[in-house]
Protein backbone atom coordinates (compact mmCIF):
# COMPACT_ATOMS: atom_id res chain seq x y z
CA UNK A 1 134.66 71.29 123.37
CA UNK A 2 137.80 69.81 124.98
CA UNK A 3 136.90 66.27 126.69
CA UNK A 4 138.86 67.89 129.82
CA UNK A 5 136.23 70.21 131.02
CA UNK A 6 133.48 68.50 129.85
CA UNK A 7 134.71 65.00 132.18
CA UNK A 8 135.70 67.59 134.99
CA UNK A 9 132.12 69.55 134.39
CA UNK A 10 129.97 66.15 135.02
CA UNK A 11 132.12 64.35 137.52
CA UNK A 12 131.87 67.99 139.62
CA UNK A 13 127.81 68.20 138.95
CA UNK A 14 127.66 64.52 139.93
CA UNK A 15 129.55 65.25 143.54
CA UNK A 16 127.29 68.02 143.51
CA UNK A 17 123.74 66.17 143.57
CA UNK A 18 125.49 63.70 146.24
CA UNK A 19 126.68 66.49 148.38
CA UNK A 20 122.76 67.16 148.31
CA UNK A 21 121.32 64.19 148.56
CA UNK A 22 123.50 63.70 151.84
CA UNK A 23 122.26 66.40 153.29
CA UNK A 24 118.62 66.32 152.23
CA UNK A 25 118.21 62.75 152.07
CA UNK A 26 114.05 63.08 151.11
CA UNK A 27 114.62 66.07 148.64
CA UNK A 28 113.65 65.91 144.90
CA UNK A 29 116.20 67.81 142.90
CA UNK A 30 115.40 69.71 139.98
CA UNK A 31 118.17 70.18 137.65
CA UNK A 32 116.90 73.06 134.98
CA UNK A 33 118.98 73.73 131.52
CA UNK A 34 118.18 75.51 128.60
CA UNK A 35 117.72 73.54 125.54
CA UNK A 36 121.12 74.08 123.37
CA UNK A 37 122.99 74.91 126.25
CA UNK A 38 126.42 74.58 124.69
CA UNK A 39 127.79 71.93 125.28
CA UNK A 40 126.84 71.55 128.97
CA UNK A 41 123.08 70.43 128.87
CA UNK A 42 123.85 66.56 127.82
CA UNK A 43 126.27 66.51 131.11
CA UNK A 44 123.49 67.75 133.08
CA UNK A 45 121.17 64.83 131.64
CA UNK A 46 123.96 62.49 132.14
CA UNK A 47 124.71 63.17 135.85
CA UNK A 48 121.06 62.89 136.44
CA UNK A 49 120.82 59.43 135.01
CA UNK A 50 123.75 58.43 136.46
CA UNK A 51 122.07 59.27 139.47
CA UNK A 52 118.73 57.92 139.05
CA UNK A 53 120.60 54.51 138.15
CA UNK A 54 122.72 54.28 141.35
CA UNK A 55 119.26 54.33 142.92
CA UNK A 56 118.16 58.17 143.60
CA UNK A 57 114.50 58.14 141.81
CA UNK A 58 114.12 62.09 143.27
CA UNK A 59 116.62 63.38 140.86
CA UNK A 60 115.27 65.41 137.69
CA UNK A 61 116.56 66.67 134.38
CA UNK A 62 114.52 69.69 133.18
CA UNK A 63 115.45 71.39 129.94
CA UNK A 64 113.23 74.47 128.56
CA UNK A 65 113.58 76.37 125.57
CA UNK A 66 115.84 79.56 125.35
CA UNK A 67 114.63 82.65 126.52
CA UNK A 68 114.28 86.43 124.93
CA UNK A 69 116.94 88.88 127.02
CA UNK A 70 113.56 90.50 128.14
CA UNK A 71 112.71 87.29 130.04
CA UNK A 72 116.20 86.87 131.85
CA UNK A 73 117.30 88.08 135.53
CA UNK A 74 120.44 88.24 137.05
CA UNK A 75 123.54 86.35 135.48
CA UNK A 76 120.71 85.70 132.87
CA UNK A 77 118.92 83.21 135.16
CA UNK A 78 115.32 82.79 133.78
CA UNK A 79 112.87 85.51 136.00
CA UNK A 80 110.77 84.72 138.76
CA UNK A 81 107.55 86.04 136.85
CA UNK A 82 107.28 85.50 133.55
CA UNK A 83 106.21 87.71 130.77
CA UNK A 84 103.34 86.93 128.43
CA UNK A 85 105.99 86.30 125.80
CA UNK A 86 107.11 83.38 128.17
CA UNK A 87 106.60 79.53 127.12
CA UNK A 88 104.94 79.17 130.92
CA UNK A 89 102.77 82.17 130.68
């Protein structure tokens, strides 16, 4: 993957969970991936370190394995109810 979109990918997510954070000062933040995510998942841990060492303890990095077509929603977002095929059922 060119190191372009990848720097401008994580310096954007990072702005992102401060952007947050400003606004819900007391929130814990969640950030969900799915394991192998091309390329992307690894920026997604990275931002959340990065913010966990500036000081925010209420950021999270969540990765879960892929999912079966069956067990996707819209723009293949995971469903709200699993199936019994799903690793959380």
């Amino acid at each position: 993957m060119n190191p372009k979109p990848r720097e401008g990918f994580h310096r954007r997510y990072v702005a992102l969970l401060k952007k947050v954070k400003e606004a819900y000062p007391e929130a814990s933040i969640f950030c969900f991936t799915v394991t192998g995510w091309p390329g992307f998942g690894p920026l997604v841990e990275e931002a959340v370190k990065e913010r966990n060492e500036a000081g925010d303890k209420k950021v999270y990095f969540v990765s879960y394995p892929s999912l079966e077509k069956e067990e996707l929603g819209c723009d293949w977002h995971p469903r709200s109810r699993p199936t019994a095929n799903s690793p959380t059922s």
